[in-house]
C-alpha atoms as a PDB file:
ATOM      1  CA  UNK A   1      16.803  13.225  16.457  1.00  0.00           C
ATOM      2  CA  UNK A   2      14.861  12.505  13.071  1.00  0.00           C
ATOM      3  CA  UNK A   3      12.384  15.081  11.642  1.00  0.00           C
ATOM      4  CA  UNK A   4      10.272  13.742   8.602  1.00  0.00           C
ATOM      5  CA  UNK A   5       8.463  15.838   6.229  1.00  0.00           C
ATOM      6  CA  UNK A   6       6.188  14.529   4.133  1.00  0.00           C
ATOM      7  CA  UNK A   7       4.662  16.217   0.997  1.00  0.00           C
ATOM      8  CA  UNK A   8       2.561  14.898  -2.157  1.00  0.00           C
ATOM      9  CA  UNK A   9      -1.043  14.764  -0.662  1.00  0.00           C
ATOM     10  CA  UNK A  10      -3.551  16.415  -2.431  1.00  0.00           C
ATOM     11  CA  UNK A  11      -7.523  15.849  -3.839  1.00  0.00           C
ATOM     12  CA  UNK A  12      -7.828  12.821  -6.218  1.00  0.00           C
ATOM     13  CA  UNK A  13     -10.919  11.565  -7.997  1.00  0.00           C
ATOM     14  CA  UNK A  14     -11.707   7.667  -6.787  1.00  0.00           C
ATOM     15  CA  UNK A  15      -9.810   5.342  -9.153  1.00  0.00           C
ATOM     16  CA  UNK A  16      -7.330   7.646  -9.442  1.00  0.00           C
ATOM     17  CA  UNK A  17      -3.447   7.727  -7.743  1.00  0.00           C
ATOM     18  CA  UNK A  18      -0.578   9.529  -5.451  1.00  0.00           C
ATOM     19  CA  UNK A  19       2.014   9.270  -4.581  1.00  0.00           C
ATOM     20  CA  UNK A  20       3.350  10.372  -1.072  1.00  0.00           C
ATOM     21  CA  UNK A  21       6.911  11.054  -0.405  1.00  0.00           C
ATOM     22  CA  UNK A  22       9.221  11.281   3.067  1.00  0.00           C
ATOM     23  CA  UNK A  23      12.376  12.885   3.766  1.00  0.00           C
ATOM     24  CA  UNK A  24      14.123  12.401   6.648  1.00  0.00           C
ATOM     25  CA  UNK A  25      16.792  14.849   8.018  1.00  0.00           C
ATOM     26  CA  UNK A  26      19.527  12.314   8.047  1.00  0.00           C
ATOM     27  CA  UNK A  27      20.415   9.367   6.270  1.00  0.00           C
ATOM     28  CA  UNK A  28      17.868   6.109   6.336  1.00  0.00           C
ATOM     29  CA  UNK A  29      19.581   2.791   6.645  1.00  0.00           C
ATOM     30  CA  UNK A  30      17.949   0.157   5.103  1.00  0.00           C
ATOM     31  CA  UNK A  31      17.494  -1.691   8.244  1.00  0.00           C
ATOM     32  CA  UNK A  32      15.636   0.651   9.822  1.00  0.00           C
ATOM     33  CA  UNK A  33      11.986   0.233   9.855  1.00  0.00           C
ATOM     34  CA  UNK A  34      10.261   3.470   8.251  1.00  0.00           C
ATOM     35  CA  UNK A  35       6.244   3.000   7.958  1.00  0.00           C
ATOM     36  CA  UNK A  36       3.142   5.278   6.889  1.00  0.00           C
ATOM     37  CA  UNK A  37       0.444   5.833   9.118  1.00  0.00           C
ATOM     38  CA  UNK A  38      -3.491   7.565   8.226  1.00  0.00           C
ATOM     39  CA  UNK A  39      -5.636   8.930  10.621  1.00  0.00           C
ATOM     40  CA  UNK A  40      -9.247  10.318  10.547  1.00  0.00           C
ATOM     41  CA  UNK A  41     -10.374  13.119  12.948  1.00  0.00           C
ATOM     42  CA  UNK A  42     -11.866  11.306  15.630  1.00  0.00           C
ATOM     43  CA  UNK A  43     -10.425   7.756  15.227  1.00  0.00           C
ATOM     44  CA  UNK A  44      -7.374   6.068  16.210  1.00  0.00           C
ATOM     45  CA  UNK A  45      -4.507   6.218  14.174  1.00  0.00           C
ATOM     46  CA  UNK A  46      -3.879   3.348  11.067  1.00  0.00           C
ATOM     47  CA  UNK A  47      -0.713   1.316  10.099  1.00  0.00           C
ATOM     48  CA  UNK A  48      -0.753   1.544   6.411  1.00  0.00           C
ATOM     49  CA  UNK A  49       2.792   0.298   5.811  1.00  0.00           C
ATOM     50  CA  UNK A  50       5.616  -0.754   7.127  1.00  0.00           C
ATOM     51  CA  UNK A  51       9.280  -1.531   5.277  1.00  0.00           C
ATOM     52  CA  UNK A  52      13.002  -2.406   6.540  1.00  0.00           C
ATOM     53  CA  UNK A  53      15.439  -4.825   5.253  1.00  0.00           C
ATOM     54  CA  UNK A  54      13.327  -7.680   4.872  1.00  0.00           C
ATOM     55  CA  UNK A  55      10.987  -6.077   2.567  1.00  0.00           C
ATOM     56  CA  UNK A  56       7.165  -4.461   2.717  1.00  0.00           C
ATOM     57  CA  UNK A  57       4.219  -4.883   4.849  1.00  0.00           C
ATOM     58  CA  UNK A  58       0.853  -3.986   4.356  1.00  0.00           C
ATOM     59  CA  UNK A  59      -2.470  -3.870   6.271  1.00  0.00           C
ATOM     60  CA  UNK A  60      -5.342  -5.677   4.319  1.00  0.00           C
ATOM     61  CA  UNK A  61      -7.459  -2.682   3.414  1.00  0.00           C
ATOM     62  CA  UNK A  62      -4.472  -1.533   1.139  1.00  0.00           C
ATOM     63  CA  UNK A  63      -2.940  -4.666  -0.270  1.00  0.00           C
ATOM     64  CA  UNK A  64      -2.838  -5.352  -4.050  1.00  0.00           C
ATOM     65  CA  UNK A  65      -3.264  -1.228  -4.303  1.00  0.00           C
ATOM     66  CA  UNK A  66      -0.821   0.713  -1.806  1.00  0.00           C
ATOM     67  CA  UNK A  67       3.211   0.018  -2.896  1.00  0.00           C
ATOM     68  CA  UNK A  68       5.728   1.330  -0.228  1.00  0.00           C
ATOM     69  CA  UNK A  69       9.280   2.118  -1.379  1.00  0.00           C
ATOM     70  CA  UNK A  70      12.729   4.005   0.080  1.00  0.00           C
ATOM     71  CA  UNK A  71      15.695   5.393  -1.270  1.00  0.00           C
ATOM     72  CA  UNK A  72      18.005   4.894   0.742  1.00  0.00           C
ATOM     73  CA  UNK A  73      20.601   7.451  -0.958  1.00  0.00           C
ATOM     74  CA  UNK A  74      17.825  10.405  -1.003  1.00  0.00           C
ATOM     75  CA  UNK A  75      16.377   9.431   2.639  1.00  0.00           C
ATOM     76  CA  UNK A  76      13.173   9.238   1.280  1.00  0.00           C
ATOM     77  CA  UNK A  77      10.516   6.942   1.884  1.00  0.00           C
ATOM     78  CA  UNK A  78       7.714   7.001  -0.545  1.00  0.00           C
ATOM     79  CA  UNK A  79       3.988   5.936  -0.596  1.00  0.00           C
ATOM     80  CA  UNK A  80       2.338   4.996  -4.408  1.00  0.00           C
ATOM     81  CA  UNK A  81      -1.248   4.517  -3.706  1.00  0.00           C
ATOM     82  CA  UNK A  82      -3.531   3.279  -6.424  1.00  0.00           C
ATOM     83  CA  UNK A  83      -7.114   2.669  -7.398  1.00  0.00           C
ATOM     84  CA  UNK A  84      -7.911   5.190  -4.436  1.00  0.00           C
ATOM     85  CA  UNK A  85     -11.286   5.003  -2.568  1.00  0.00           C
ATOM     86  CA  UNK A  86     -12.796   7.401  -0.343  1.00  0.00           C
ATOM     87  CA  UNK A  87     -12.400   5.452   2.771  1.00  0.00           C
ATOM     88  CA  UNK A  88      -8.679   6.095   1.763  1.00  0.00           C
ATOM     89  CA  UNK A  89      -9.182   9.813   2.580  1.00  0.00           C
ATOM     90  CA  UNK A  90      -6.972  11.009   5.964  1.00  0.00           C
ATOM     91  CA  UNK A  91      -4.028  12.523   6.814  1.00  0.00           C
ATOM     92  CA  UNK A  92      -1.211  10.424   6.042  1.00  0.00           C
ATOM     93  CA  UNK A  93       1.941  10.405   8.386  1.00  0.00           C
ATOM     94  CA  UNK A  94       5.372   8.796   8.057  1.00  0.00           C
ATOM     95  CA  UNK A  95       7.189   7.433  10.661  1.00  0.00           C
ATOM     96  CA  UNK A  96      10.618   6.297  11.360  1.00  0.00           C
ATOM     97  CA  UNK A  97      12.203   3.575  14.040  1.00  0.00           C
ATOM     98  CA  UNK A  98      16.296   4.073  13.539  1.00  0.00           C
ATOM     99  CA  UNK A  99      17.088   1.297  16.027  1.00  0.00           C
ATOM    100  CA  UNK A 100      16.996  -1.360  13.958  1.00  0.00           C
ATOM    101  CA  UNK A 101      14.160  -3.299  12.227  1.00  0.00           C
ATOM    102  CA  UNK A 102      10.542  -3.520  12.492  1.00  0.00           C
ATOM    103  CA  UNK A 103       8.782  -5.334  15.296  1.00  0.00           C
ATOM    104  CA  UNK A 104       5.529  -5.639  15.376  1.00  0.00           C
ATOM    105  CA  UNK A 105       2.919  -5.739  12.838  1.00  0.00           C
ATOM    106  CA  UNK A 106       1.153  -2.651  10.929  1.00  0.00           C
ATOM    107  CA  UNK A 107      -1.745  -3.991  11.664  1.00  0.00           C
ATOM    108  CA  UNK A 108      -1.372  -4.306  15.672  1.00  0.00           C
ATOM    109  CA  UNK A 109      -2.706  -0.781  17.042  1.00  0.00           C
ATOM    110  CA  UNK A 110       0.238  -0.752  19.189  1.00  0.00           C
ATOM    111  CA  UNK A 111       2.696  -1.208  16.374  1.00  0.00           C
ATOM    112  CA  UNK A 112       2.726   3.269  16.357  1.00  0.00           C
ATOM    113  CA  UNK A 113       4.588   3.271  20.007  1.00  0.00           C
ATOM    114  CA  UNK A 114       7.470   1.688  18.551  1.00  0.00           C
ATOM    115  CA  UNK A 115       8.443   4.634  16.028  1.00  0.00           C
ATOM    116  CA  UNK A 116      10.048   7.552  18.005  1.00  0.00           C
ATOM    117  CA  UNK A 117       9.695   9.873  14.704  1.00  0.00           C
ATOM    118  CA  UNK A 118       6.613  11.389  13.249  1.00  0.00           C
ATOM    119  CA  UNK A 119       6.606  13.496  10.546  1.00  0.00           C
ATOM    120  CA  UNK A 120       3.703  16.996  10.407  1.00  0.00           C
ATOM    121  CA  UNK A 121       1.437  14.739   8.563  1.00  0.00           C
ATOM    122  CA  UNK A 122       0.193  15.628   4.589  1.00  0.00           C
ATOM    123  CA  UNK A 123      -3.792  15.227   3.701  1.00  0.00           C
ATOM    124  CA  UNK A 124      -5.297  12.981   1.291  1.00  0.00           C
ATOM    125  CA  UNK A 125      -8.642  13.592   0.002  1.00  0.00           C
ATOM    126  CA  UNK A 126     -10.258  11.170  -1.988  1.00  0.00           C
ATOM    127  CA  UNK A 127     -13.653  12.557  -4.120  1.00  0.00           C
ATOM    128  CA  UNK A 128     -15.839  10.160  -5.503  1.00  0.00           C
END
């Protein structure tokens, strides 16, 4: 078993940036696929990102402006987010797959039943 905590959310002005950060209870190996999710009371949940050994993945709304990143050696997955808008504004949730790598895309709605561990979730509010 995993557990995730996830910290660094917090009320931004639009334009501005966060950064979200992940740590996992035991060590992250760089093939494992680790991902951020967002969800909005009321809809389904978002793929945001996605990373493992073969690099990043992004769904469109956040490409050019979202970065994801690990460190291995901390077990911490991280989230920058840039030029924030308000349609940006959820709870953010990381996620963690420790079989191997990732398999299907962020931006499939069924990519979430492939990670077994969720973190508590941390809130992002985004004021314009």
């Amino acid at each position: 078993h995993v557990d995730l905590l996830e910290s660094g959310g917090g009320s931004v002005q639009a334009g501005g940036s966060l950064r979200l950060s992940c740590v996992a209870s035991e060590g992250t190996d760089g093939h494992y696929c680790m991902a951020w999710y967002r969800q909005i009371p009321g809809k389904e949940r978002e793929g945001v990102a996605r990373i493992d050994s073969r690099g990043p993945r992004y769904t469109d709304a956040v490409k050019g402006r979202f970065t994801i990143s690990r460190d291995n050696a901390k077990s911490t997955l991280y989230l920058h987010m840039n030029s924030l808008k308000s349609e940006d504004t959820a709870m953010y949730y990381c996620a963690a797959e420790i079989g191997g790598p990732c398999v299907t895309s962020i931006q499939n709605p069924s990519a979430a039943d492939d990670y077994p561990y969720w973190g508590q979730g941390t809130q992002v509010t985004v004021v314009s």
